[in-house]
PDB file of N, CA and C in Angstrom:
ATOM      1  N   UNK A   1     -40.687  25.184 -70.996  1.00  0.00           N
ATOM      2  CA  UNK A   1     -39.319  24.801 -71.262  1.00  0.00           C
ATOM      3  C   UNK A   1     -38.346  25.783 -70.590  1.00  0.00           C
ATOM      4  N   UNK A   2     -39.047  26.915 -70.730  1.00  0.00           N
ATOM      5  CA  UNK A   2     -37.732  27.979 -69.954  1.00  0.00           C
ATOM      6  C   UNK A   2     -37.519  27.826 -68.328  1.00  0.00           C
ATOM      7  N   UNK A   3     -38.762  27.725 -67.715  1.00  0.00           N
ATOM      8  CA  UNK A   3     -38.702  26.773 -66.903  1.00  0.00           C
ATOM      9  C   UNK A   3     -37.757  25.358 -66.089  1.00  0.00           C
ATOM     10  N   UNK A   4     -37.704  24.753 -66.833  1.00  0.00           N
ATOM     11  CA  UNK A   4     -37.018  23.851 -67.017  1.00  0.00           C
ATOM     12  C   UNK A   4     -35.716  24.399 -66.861  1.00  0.00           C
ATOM     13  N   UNK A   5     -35.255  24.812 -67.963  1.00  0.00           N
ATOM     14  CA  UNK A   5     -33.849  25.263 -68.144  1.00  0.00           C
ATOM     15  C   UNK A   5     -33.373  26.157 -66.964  1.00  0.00           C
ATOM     16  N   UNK A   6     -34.191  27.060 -66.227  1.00  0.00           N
ATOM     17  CA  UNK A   6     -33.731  27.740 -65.179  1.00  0.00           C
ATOM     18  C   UNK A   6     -33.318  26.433 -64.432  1.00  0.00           C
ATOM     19  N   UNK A   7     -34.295  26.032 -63.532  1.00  0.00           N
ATOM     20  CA  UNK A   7     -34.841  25.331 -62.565  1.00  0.00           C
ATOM     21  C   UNK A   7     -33.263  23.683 -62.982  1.00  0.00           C
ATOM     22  N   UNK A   8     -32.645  24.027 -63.918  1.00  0.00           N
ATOM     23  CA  UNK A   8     -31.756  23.350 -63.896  1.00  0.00           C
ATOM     24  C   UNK A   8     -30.237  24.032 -64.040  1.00  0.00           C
ATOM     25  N   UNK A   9     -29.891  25.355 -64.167  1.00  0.00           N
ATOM     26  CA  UNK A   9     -29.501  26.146 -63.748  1.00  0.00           C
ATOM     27  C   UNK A   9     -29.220  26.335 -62.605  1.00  0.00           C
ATOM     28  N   UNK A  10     -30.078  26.383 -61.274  1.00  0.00           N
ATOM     29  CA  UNK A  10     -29.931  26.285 -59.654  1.00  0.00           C
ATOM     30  C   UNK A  10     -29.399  25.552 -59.272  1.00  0.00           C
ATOM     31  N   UNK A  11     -29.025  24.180 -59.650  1.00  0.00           N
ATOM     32  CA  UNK A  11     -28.099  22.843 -59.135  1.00  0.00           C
ATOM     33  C   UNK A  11     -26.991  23.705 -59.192  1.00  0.00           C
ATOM     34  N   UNK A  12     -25.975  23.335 -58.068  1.00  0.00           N
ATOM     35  CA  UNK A  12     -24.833  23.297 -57.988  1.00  0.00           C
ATOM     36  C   UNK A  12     -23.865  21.819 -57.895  1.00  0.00           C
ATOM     37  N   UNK A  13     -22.932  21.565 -58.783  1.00  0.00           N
ATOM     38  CA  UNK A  13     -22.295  20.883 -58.620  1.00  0.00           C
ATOM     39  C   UNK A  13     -21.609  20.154 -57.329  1.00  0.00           C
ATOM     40  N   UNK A  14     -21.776  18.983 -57.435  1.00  0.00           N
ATOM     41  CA  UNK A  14     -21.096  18.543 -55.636  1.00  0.00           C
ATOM     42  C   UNK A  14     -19.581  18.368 -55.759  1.00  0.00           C
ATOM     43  N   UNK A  15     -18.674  18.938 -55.170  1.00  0.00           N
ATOM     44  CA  UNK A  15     -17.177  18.439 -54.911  1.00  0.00           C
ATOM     45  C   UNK A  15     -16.734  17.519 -54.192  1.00  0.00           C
ATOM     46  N   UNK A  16     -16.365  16.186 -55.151  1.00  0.00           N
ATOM     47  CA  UNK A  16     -16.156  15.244 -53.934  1.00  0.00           C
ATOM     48  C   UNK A  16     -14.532  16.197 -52.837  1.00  0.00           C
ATOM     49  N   UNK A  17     -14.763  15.155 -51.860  1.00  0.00           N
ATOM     50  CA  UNK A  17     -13.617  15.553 -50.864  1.00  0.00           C
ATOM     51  C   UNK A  17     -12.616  15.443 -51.351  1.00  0.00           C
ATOM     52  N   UNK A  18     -11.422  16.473 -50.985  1.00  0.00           N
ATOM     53  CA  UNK A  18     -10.123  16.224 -50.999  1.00  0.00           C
ATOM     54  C   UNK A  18      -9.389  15.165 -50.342  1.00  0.00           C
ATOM     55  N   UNK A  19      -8.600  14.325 -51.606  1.00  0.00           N
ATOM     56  CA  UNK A  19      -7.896  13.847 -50.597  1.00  0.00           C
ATOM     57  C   UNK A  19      -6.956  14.135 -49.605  1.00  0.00           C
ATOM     58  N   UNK A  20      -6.755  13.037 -48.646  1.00  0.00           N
ATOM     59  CA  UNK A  20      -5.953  13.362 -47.280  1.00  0.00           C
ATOM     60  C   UNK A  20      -4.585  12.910 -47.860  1.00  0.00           C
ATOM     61  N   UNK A  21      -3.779  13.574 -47.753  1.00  0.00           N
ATOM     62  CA  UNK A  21      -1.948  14.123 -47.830  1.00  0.00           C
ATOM     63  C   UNK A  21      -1.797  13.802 -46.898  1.00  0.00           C
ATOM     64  N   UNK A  22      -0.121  12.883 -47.097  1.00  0.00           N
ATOM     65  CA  UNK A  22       0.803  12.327 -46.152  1.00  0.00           C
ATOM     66  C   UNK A  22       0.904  13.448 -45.833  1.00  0.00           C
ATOM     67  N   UNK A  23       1.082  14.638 -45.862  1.00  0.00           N
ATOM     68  CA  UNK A  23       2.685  15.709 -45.111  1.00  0.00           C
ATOM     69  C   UNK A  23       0.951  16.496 -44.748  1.00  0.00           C
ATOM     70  N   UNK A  24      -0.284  16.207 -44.911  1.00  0.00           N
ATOM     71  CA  UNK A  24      -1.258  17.137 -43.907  1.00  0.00           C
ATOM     72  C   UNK A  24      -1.474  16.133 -42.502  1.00  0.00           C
ATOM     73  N   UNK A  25      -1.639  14.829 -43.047  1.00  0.00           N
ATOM     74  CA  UNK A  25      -1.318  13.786 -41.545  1.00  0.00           C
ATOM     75  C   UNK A  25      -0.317  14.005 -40.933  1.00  0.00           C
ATOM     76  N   UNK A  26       0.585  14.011 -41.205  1.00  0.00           N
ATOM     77  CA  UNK A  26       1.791  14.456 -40.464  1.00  0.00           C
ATOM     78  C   UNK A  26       1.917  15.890 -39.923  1.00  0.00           C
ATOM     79  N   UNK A  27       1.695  16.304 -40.330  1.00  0.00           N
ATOM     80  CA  UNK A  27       1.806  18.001 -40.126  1.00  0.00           C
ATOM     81  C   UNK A  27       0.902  17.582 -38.660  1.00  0.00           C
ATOM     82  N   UNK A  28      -0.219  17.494 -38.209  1.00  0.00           N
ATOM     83  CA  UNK A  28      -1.278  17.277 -37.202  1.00  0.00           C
ATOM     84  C   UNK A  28      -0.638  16.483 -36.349  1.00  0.00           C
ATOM     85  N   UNK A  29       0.358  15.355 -36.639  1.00  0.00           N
ATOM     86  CA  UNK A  29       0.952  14.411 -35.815  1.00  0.00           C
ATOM     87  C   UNK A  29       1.951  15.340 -35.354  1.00  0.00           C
ATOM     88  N   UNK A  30       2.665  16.382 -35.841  1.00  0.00           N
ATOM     89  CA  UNK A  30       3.639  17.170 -35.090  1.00  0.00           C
ATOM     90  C   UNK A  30       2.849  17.923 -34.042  1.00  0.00           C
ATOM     91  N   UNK A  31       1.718  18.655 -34.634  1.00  0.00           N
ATOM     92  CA  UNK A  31       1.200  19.271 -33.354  1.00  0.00           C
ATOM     93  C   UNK A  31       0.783  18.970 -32.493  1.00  0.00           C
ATOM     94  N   UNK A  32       0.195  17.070 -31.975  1.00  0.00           N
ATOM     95  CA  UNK A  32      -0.197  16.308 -31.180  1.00  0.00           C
ATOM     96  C   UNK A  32       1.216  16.038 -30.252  1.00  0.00           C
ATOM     97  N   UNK A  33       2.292  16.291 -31.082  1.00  0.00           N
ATOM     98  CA  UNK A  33       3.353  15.503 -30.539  1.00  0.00           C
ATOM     99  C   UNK A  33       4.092  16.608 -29.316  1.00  0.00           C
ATOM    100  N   UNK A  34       4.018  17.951 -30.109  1.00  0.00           N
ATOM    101  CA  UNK A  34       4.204  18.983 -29.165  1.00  0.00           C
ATOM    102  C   UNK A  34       3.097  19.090 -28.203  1.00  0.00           C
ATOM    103  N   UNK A  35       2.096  19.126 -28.701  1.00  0.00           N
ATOM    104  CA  UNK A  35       1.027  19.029 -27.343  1.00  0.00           C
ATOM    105  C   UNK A  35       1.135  18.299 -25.910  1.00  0.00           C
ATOM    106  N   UNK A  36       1.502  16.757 -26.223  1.00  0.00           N
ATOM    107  CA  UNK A  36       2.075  15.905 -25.112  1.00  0.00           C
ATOM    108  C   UNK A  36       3.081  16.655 -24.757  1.00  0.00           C
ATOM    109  N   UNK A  37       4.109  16.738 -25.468  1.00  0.00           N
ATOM    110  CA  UNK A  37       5.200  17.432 -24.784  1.00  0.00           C
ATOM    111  C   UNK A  37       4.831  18.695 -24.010  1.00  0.00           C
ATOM    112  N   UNK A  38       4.236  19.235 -24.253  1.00  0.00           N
ATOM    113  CA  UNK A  38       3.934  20.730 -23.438  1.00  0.00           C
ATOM    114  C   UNK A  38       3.090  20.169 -22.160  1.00  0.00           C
ATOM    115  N   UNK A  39       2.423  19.291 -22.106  1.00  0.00           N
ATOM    116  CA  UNK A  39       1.400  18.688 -21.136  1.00  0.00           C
ATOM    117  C   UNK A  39       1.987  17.495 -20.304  1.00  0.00           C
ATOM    118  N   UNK A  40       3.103  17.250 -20.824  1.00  0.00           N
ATOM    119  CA  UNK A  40       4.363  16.853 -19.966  1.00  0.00           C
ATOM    120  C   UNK A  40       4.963  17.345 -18.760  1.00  0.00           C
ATOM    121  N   UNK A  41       5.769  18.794 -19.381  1.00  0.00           N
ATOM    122  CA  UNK A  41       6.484  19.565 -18.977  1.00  0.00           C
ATOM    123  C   UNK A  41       5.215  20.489 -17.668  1.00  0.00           C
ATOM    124  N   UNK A  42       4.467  20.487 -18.599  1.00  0.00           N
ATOM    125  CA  UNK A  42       3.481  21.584 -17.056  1.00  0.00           C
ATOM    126  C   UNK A  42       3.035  20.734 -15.993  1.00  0.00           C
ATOM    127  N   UNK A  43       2.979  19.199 -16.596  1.00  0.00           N
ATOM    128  CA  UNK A  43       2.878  18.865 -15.138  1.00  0.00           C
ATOM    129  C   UNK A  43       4.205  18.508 -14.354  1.00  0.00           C
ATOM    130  N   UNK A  44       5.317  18.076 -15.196  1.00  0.00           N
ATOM    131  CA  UNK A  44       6.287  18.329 -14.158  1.00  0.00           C
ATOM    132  C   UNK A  44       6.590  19.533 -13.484  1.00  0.00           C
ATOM    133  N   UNK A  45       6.526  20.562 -13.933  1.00  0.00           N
ATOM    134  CA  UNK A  45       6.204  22.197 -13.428  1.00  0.00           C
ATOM    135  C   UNK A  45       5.318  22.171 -12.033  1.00  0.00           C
ATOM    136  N   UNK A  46       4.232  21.434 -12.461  1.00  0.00           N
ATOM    137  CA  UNK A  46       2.864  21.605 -11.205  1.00  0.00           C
ATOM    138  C   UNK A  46       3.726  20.574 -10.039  1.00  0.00           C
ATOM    139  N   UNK A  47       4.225  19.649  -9.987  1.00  0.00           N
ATOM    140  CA  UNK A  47       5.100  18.709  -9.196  1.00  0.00           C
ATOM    141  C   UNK A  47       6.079  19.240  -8.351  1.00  0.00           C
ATOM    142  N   UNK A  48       6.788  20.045  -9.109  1.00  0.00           N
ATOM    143  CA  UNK A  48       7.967  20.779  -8.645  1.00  0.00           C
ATOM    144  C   UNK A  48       7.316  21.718  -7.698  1.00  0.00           C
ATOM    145  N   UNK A  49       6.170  22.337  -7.941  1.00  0.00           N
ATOM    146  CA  UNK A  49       5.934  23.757  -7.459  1.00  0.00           C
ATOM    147  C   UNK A  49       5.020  22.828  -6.395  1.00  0.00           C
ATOM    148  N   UNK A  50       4.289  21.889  -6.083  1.00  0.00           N
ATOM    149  CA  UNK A  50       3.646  21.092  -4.875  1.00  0.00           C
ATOM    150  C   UNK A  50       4.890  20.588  -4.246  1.00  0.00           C
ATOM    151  N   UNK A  51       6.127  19.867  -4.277  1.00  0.00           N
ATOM    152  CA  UNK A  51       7.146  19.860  -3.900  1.00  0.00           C
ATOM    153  C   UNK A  51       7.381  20.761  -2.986  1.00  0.00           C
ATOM    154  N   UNK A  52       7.701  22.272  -4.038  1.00  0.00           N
ATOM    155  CA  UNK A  52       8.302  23.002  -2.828  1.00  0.00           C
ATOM    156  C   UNK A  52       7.682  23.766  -1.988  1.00  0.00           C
ATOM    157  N   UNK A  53       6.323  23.793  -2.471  1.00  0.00           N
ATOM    158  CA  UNK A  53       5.159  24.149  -1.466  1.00  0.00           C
ATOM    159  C   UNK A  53       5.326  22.989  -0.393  1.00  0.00           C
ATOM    160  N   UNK A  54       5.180  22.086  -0.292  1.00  0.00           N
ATOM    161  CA  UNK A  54       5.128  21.216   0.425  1.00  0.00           C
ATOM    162  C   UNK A  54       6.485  21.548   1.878  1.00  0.00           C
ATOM    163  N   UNK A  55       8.089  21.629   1.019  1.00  0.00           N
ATOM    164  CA  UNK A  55       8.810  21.995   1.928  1.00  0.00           C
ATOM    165  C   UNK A  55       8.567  23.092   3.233  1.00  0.00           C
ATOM    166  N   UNK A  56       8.102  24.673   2.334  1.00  0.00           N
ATOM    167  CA  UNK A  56       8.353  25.270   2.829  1.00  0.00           C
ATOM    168  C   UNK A  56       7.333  25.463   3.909  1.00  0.00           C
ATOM    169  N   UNK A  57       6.314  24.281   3.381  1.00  0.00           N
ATOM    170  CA  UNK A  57       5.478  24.401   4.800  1.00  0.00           C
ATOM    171  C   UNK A  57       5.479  23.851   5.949  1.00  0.00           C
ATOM    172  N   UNK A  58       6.766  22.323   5.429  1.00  0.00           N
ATOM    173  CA  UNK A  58       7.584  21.342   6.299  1.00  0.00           C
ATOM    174  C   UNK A  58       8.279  22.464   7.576  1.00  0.00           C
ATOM    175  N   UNK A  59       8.960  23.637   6.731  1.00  0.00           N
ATOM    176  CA  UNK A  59       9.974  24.336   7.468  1.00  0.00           C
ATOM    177  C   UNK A  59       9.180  25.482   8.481  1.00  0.00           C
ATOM    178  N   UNK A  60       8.139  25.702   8.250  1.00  0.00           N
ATOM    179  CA  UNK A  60       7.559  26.834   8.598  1.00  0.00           C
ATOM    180  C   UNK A  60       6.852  25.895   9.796  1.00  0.00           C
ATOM    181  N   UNK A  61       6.410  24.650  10.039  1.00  0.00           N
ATOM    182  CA  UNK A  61       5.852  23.886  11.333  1.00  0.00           C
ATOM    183  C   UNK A  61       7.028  23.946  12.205  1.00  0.00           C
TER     184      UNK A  61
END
């Protein structure tokens, strides 16, 4: 019996999952949203800078 009683002792309880929160979905949708935006902007950055690479090699032929 003591046995027993240990050997049921060792279980640990399961936690179901937390639920998912509007403002934690959202929160993730802001950082996706800045992400595009930043991955926007660097490639207009990379454009600009092939642009004027491009000129100054127009000017230099």
């Amino acid at each position: 019996m003591a046995f027993w009683l240990a050997a049921c002792g060792q279980q640990k309880p399961s936690q179901p999952p937390l639920p998912k929160t509007p403002s934690d979905s959202r929160l993730f949708d802001m950082q996706r949203d800045e992400l595009q935006r930043a991955k926007a902007v660097e490639q207009t950055v990379q454009q600009q800078s092939q642009a004027q690479q491009h000129a100054i090699d127009q000017q230099s032929q």
